[in-house]
C-alpha atoms as a PDB file:
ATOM      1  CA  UNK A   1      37.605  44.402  77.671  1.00  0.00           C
ATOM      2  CA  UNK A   2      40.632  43.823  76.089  1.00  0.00           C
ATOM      3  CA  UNK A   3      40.790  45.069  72.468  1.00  0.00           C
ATOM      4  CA  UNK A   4      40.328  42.290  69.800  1.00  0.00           C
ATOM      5  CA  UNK A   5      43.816  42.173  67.703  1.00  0.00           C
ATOM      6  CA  UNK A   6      43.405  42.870  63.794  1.00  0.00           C
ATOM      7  CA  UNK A   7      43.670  40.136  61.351  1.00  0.00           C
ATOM      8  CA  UNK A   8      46.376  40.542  58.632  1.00  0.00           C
ATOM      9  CA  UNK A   9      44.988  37.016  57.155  1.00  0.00           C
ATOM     10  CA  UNK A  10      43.086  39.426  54.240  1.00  0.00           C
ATOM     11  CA  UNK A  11      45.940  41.077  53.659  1.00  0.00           C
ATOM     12  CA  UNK A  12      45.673  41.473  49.901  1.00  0.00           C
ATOM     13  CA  UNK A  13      49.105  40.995  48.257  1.00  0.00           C
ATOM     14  CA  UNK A  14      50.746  41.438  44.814  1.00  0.00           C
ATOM     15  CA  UNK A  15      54.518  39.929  43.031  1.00  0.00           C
ATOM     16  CA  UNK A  16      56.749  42.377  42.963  1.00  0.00           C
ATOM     17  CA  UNK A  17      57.125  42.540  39.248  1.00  0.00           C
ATOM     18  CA  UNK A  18      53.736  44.339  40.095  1.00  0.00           C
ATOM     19  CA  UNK A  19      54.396  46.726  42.281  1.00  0.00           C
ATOM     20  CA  UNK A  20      56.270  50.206  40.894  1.00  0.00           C
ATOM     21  CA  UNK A  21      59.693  50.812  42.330  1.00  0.00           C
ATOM     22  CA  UNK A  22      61.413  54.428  42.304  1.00  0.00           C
ATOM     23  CA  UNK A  23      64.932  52.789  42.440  1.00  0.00           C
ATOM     24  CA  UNK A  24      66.199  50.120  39.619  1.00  0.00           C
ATOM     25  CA  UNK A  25      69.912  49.566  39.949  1.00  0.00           C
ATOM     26  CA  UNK A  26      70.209  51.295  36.292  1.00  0.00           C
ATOM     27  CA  UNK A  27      70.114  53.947  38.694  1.00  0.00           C
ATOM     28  CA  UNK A  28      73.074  53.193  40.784  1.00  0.00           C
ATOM     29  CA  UNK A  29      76.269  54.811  41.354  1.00  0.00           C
ATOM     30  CA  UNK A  30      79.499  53.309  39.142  1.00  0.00           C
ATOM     31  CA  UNK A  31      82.303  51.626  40.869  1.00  0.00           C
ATOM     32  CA  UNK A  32      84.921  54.399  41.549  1.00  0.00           C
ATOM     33  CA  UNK A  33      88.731  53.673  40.988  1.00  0.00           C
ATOM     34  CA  UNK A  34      92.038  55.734  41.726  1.00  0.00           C
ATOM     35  CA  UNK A  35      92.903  57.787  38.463  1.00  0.00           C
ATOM     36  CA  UNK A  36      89.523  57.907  36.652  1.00  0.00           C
ATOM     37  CA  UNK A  37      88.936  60.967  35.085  1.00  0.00           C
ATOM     38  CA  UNK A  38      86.569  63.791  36.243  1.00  0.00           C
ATOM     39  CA  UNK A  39      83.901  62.890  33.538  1.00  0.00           C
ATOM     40  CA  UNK A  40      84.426  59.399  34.111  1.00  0.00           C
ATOM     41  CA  UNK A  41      83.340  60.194  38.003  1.00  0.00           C
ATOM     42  CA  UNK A  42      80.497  62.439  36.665  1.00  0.00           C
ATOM     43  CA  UNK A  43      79.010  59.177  34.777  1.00  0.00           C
ATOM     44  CA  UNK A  44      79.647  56.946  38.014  1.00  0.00           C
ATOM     45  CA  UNK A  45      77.191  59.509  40.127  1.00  0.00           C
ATOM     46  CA  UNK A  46      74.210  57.675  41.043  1.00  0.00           C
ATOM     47  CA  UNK A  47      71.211  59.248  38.855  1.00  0.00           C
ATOM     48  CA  UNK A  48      69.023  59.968  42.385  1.00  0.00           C
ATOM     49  CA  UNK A  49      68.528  62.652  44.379  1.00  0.00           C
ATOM     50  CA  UNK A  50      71.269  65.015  44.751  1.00  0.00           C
ATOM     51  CA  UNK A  51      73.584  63.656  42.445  1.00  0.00           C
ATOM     52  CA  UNK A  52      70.773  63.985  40.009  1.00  0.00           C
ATOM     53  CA  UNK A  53      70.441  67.462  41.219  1.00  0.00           C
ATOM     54  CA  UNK A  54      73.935  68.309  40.388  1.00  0.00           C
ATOM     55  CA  UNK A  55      73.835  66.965  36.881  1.00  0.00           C
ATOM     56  CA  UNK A  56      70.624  68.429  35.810  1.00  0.00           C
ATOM     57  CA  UNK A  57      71.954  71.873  36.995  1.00  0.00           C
ATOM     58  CA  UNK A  58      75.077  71.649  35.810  1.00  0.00           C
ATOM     59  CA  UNK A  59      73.938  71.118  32.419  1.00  0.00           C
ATOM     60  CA  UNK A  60      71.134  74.038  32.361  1.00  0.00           C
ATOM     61  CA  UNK A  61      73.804  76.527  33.217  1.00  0.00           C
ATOM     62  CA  UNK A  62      76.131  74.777  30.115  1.00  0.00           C
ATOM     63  CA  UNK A  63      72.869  74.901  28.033  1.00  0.00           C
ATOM     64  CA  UNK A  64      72.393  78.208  28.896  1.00  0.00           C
ATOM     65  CA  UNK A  65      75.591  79.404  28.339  1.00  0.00           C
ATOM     66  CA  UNK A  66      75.777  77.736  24.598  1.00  0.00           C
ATOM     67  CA  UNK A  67      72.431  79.542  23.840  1.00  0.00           C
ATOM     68  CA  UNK A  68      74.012  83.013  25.219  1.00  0.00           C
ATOM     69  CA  UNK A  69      71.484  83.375  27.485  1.00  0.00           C
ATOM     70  CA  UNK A  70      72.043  84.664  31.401  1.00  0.00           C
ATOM     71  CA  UNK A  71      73.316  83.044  34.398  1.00  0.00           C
ATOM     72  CA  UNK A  72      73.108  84.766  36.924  1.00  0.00           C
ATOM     73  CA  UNK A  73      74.692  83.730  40.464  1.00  0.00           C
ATOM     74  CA  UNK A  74      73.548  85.648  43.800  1.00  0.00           C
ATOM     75  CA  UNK A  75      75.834  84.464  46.467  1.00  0.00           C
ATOM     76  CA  UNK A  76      76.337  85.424  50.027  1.00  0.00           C
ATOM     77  CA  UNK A  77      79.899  86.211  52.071  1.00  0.00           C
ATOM     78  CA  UNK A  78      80.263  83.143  53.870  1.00  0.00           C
ATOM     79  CA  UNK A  79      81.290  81.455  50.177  1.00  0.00           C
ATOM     80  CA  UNK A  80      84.244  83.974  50.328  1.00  0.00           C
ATOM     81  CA  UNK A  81      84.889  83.026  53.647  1.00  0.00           C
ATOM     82  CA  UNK A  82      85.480  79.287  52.899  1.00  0.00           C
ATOM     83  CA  UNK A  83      87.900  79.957  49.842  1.00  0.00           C
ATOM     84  CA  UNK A  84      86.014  80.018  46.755  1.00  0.00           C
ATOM     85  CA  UNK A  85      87.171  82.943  45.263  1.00  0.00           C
ATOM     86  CA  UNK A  86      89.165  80.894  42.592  1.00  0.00           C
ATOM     87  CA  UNK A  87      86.239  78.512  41.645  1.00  0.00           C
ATOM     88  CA  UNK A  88      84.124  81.668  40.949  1.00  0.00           C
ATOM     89  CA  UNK A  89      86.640  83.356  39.293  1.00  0.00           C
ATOM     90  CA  UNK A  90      87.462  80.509  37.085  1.00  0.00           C
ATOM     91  CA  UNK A  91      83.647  80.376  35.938  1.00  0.00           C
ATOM     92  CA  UNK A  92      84.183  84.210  35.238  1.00  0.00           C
ATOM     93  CA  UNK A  93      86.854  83.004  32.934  1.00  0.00           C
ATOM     94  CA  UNK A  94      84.793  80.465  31.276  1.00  0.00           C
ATOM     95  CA  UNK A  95      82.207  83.375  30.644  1.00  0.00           C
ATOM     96  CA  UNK A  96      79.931  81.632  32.510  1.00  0.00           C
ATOM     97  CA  UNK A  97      78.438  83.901  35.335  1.00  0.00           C
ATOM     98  CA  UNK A  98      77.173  86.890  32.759  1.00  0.00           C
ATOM     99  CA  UNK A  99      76.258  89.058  36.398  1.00  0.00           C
ATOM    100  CA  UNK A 100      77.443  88.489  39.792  1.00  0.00           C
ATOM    101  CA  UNK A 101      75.485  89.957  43.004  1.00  0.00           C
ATOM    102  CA  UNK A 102      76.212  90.176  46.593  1.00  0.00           C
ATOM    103  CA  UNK A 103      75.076  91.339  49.722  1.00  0.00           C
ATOM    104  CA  UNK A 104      77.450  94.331  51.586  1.00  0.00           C
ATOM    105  CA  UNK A 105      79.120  91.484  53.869  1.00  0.00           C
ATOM    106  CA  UNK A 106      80.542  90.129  50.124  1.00  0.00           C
ATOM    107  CA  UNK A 107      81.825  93.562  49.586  1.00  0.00           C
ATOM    108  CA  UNK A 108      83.818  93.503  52.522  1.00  0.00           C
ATOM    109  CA  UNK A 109      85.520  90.445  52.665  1.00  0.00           C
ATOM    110  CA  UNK A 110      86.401  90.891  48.463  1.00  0.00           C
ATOM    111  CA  UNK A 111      88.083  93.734  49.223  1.00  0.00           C
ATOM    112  CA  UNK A 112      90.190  92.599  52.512  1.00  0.00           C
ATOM    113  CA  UNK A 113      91.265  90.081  49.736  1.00  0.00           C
ATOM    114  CA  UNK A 114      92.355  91.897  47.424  1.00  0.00           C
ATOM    115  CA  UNK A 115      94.026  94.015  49.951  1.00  0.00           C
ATOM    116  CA  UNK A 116      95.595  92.069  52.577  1.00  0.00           C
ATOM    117  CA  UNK A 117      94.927  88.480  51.440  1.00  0.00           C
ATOM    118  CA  UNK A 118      92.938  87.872  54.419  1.00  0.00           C
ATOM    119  CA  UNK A 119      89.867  88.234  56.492  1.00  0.00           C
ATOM    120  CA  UNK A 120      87.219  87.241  58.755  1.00  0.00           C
ATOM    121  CA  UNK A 121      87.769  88.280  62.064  1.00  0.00           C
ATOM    122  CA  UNK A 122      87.272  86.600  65.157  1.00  0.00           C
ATOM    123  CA  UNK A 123      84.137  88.432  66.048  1.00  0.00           C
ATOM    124  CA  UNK A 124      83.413  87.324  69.594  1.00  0.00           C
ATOM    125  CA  UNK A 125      86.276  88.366  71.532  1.00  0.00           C
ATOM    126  CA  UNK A 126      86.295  91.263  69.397  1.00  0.00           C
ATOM    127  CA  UNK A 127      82.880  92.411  70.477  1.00  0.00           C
ATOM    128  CA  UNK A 128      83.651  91.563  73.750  1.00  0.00           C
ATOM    129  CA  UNK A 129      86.431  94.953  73.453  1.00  0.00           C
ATOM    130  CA  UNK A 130      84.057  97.166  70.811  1.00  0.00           C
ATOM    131  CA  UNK A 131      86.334  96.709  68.771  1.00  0.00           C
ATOM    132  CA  UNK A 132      84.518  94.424  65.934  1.00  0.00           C
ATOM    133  CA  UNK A 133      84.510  95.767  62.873  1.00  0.00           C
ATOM    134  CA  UNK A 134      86.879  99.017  63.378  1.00  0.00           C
ATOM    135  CA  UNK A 135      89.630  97.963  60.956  1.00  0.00           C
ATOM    136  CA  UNK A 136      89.670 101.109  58.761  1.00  0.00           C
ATOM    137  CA  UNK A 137      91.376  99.968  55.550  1.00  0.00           C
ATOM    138  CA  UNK A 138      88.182  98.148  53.674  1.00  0.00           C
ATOM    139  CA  UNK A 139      85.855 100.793  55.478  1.00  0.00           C
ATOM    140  CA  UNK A 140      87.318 103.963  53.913  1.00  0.00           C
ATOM    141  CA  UNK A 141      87.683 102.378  50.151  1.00  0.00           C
ATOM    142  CA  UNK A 142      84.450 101.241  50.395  1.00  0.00           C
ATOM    143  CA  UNK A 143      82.953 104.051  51.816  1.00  0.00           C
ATOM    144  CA  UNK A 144      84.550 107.102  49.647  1.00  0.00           C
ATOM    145  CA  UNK A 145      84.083 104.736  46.561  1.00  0.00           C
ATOM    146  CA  UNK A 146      80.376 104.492  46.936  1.00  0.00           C
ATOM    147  CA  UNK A 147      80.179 108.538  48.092  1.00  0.00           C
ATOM    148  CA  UNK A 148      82.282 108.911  44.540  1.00  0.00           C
ATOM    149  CA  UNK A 149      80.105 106.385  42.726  1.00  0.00           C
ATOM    150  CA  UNK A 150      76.686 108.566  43.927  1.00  0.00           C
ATOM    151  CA  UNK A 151      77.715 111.586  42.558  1.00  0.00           C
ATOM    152  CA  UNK A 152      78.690 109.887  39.355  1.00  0.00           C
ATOM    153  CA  UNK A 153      75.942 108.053  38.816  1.00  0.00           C
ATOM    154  CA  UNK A 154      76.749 104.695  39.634  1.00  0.00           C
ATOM    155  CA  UNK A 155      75.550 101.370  41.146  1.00  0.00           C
ATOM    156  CA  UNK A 156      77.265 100.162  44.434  1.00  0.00           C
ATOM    157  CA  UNK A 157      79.083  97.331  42.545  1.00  0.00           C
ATOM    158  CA  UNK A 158      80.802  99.407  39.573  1.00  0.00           C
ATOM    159  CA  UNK A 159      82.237 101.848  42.074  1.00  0.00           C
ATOM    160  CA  UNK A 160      83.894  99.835  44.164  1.00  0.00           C
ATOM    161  CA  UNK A 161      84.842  97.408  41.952  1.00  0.00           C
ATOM    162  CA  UNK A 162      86.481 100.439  39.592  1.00  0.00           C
ATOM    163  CA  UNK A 163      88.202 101.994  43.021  1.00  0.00           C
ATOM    164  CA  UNK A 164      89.488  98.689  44.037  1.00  0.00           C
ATOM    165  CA  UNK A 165      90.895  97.377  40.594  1.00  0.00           C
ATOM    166  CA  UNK A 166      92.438 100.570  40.087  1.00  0.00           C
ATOM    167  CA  UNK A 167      94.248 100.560  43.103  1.00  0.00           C
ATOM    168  CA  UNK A 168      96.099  97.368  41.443  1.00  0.00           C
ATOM    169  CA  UNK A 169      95.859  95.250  44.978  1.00  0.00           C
ATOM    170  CA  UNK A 170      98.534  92.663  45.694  1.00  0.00           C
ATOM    171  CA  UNK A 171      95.697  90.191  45.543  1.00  0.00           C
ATOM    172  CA  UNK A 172      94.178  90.967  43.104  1.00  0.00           C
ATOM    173  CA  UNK A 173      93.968  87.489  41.317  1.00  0.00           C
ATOM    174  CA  UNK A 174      91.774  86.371  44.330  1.00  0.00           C
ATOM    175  CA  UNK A 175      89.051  89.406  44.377  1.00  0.00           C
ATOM    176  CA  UNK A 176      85.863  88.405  42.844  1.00  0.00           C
ATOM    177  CA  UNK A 177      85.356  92.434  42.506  1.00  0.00           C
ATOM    178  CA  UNK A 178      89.024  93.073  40.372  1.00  0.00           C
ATOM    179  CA  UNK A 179      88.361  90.069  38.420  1.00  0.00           C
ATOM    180  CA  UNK A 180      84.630  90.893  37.045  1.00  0.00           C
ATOM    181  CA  UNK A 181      85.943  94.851  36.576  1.00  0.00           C
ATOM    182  CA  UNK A 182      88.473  93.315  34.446  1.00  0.00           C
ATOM    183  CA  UNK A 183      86.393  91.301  32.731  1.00  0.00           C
ATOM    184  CA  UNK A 184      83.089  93.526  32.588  1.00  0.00           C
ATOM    185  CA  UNK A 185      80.975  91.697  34.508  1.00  0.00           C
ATOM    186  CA  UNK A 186      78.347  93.374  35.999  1.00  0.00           C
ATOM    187  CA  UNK A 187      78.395  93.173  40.048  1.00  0.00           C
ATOM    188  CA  UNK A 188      75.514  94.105  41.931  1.00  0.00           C
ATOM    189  CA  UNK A 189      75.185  95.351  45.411  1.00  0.00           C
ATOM    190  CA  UNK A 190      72.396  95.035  47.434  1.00  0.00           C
ATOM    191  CA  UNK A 191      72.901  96.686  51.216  1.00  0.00           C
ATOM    192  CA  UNK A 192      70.752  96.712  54.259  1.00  0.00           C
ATOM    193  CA  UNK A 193      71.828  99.743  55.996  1.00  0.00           C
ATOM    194  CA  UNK A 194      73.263  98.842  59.359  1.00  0.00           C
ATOM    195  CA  UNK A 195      74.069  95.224  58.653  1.00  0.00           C
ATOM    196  CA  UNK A 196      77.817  95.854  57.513  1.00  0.00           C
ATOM    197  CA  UNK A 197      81.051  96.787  59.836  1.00  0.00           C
ATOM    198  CA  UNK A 198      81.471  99.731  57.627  1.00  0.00           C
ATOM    199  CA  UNK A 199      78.384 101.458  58.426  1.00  0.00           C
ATOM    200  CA  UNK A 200      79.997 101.909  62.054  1.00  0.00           C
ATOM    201  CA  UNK A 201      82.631 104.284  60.446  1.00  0.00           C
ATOM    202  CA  UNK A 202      82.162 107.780  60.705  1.00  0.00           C
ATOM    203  CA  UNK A 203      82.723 107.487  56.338  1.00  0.00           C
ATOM    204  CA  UNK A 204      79.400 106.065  55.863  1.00  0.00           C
ATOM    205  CA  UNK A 205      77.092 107.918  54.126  1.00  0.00           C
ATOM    206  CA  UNK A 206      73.497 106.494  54.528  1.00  0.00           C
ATOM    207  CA  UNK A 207      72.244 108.359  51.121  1.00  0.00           C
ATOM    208  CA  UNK A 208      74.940 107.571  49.023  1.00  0.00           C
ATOM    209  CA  UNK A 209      74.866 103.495  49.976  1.00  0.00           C
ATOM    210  CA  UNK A 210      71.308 103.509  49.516  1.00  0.00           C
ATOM    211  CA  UNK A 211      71.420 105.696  45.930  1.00  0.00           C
ATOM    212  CA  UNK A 212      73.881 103.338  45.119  1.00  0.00           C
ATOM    213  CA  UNK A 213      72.770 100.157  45.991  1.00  0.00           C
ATOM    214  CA  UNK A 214      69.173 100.774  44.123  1.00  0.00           C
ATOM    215  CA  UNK A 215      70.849 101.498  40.790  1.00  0.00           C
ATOM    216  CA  UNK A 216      72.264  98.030  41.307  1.00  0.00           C
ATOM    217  CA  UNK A 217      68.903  96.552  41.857  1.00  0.00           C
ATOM    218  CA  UNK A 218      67.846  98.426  38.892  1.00  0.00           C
ATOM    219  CA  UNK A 219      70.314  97.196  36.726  1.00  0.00           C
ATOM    220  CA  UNK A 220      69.995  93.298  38.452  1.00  0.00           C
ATOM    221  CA  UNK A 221      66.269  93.833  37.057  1.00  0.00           C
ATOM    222  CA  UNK A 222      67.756  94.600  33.367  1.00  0.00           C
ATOM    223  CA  UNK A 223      69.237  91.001  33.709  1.00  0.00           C
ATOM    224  CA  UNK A 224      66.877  89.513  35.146  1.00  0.00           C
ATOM    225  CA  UNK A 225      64.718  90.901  32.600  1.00  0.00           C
ATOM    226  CA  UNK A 226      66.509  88.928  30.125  1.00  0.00           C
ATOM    227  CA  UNK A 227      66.323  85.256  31.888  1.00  0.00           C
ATOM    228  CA  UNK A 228      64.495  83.571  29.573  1.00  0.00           C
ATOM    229  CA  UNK A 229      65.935  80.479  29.262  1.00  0.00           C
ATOM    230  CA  UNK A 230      68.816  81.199  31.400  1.00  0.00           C
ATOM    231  CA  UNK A 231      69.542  80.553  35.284  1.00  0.00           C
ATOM    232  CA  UNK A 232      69.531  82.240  38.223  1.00  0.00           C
ATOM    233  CA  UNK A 233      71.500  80.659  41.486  1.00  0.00           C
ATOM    234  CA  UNK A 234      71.230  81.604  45.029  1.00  0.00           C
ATOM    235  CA  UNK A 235      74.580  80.489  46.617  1.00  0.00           C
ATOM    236  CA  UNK A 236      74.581  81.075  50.422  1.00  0.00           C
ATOM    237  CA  UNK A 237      72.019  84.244  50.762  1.00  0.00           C
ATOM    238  CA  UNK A 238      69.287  83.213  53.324  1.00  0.00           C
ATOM    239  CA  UNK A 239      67.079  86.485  52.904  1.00  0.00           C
ATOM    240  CA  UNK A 240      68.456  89.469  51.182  1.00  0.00           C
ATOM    241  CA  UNK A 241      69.231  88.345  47.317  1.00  0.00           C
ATOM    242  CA  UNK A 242      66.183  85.897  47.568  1.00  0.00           C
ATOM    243  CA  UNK A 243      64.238  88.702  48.165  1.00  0.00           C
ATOM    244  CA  UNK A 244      65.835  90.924  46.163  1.00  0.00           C
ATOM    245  CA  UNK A 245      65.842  88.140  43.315  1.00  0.00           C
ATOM    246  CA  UNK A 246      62.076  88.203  43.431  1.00  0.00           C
ATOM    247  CA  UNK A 247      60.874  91.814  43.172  1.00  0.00           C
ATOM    248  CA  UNK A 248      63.516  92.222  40.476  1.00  0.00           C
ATOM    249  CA  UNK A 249      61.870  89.562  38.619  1.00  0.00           C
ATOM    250  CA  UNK A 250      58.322  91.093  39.437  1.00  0.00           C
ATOM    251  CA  UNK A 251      59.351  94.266  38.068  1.00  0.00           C
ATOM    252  CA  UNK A 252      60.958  93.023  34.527  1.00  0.00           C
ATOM    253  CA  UNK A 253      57.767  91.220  34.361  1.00  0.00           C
ATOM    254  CA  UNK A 254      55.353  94.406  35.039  1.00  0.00           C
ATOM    255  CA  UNK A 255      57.370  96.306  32.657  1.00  0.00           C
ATOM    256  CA  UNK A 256      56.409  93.891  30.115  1.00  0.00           C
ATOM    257  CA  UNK A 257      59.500  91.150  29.391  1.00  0.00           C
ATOM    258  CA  UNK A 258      58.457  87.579  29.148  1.00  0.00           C
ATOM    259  CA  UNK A 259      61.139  85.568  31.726  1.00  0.00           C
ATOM    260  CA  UNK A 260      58.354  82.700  32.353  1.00  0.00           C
ATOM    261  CA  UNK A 261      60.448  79.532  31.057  1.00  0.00           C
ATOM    262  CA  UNK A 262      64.312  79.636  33.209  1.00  0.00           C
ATOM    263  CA  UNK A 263      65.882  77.458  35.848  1.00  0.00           C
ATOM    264  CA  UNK A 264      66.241  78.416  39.453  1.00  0.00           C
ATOM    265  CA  UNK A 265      68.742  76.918  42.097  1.00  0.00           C
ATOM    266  CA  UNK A 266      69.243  77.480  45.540  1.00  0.00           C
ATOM    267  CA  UNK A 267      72.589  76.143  46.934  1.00  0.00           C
ATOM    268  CA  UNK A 268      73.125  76.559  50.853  1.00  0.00           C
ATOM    269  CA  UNK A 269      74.407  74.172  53.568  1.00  0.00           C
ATOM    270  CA  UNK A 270      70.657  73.992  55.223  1.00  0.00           C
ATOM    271  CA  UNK A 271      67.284  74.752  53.867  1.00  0.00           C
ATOM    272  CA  UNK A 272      65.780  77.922  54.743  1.00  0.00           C
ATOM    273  CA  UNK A 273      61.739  79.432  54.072  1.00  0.00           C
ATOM    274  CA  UNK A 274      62.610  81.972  51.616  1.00  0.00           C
ATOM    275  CA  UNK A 275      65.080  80.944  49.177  1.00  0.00           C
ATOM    276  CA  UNK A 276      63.101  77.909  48.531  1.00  0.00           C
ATOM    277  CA  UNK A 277      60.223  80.061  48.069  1.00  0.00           C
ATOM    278  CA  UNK A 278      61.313  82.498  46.557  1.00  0.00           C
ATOM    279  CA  UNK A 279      64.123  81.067  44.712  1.00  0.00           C
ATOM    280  CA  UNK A 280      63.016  77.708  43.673  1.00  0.00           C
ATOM    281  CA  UNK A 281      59.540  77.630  43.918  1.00  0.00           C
ATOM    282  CA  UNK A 282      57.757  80.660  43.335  1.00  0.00           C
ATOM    283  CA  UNK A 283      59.700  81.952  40.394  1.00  0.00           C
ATOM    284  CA  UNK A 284      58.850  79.333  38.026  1.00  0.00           C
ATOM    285  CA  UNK A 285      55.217  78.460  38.403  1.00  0.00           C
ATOM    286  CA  UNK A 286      55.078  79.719  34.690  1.00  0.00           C
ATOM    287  CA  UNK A 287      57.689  77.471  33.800  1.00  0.00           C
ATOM    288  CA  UNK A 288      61.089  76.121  33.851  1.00  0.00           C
ATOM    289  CA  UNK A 289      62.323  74.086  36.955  1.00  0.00           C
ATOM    290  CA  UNK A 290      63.809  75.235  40.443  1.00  0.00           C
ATOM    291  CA  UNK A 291      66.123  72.962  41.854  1.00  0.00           C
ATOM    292  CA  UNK A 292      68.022  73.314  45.647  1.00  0.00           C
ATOM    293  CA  UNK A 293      71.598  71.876  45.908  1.00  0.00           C
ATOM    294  CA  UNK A 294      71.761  70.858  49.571  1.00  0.00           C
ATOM    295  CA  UNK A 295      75.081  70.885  50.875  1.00  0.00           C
ATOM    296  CA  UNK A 296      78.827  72.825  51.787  1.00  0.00           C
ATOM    297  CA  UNK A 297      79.377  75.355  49.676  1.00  0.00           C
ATOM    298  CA  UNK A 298      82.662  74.495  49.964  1.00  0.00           C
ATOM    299  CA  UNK A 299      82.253  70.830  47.803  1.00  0.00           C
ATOM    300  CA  UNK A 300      79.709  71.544  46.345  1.00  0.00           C
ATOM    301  CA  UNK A 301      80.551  74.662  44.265  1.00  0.00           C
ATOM    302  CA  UNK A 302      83.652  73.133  42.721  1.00  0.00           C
ATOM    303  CA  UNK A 303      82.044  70.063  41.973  1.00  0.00           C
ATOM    304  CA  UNK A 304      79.003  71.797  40.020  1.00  0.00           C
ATOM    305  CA  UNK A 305      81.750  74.499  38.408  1.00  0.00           C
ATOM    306  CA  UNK A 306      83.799  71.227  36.971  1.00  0.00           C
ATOM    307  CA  UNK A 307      80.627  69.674  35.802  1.00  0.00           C
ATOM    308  CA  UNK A 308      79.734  72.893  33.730  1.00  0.00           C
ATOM    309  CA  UNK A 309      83.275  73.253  32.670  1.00  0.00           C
ATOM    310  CA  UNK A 310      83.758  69.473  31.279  1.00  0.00           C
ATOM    311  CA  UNK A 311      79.966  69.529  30.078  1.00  0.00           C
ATOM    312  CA  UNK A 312      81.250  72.772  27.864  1.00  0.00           C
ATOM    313  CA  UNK A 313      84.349  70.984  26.540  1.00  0.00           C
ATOM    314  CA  UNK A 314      82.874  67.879  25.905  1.00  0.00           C
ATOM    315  CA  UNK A 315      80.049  69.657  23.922  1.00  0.00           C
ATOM    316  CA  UNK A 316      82.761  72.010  22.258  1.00  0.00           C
ATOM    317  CA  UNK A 317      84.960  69.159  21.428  1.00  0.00           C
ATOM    318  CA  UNK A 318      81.913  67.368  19.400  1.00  0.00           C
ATOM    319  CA  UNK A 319      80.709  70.556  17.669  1.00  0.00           C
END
């Protein structure tokens, strides 16, 4: 038998004045126009979805910053490798970022920076020879500074960072590393052993990287401690500073510090399982709001640093 066709004739309808709509054009996007200014295109965003996004995070990280609370930014190497270097070091200016961490890959390319004003090799044919990773300038500062650093007591971070500024590199003005060490910014380090080019070199000491690099998570957890009301962003890390992120929050939180009420944001060019669990969503069941920032780090860094930056001024210039 052939099946008997449904009957829409009971279809039970309403006006649409009745029915609820997510999207009003109140919400729409502004006309743009050649020579507006940068706030002006900030009001002409559409209020939906990720422009939404953008504005809501851009001004937690102003609000924080007015209440002198933290914001911290995690951020992986690929952001050095597409040329933000001068967006983050402009936020450093701003005083911003109060503590920066990175993975060892970060590290690496900061310091071929500073030193050559260059990096980011071309690592298949490279491989191809063995010869990937061998370039022994960056691998012997960073090596003997974090050897130095463990028998002085200090994180991963500080030492190079205090090695490399005083070396007074010809780029300089472009290292994320000289920049915070100038301005006492706290940089973290947080290294998987046998992940980074300089662990290769016969300069690596396995006990001195990993001394090093748990002060830094130590001393990540001391700000981290202190997020209430602050921000923490994930820019470009997949898996180490997410997971890093979250036992350093577990730990402030078994020591006793309230950080139940902060913002979370996880920035990266594709979603990925654990910062958006462990960035935006697990973190703040207590409270506050994670966000994610979908999108190239590349446009979508200096467009959120500019919206802080004019959301300070403008705030400043009414105060």
């Amino acid at each position: 038998m052939a099946e008997k066709p449904l009957d829409p004739g009971r279809l039970r309808r309403i006006p649409l004045d009745r029915r609820p709509s997510k999207v009003s054009i109140g919400d729409f996007a502004a006309p743009v126009r050649a020579g507006m200014s940068f706030q002006e295109f900030l009001d002409s965003l559409p209020r939906l979805l990720g422009a939404q996004t953008l504005l809501e995070v851009a001004r937690s990280i102003a609000r924080a910053r007015q209440d002198s609370r933290e914001v911290i930014l995690a951020m992986g190497a690929h952001v050095i490798k597409v040329g933000l270097n001068p967006v983050l070091v402009s936020l450093m200016e701003a005083g911003v970022i109060t503590c920066l961490s990175m993975n060892g890959a970060g590290v690496i390319h900061d310091v071929e920076i500073a030193l050559r004003g260059r990096t980011s090799e071309d690592v298949g044919p490279a491989l191809d020879q063995g010869m990937f990773g061998v370039a022994e300038d960056a691998a012997e500062l960073i090596n003997q500074a974090v050897a130095d650093g463990a028998r002085q007591g200090e994180g991963f971070g500080e030492a190079v960072s205090k090695r490399l500024a005083a070396l007074r590199p010809p780029h300089a003005d472009s290292s994320i590393l000289c920049q915070a060490a100038k301005r006492a910014i706290p940089v973290t380090v947080h290294v998987a052993i046998g992940t980074d080019i300089v662990h290769m070199h016969p300069s690596a000491d396995g006990a001195s990287v990993g001394q090093c690099s748990l002060r830094d998570f130590h001393v990540l957890t001391s700000r981290v401690a202190r997020l209430e009301h602050g921000v923490f962003v994930n820019l470009g890390s997949a898996v180490i500073l997410p997971e890093v992120f979250l036992k350093a929050l577990n730990l402030a939180r078994n020591l006793g510090h309230k950080v139940e009420t902060f913002t979370t944001v996880n920035m990266d060019f594709i979603r990925h399982y654990r910062p958006t669990v462990n960035v935006v969503q697990r973190p703040v069941r207590l409270g506050g709001k994670g966000y994610e920032l979908i999108g190239h780090h590349e446009i979508n860094l200096p467009l959120l640093a500019a919206a802080v930056l004019e959301i300070l001024a403008c705030r400043k210039a009414e105060s």
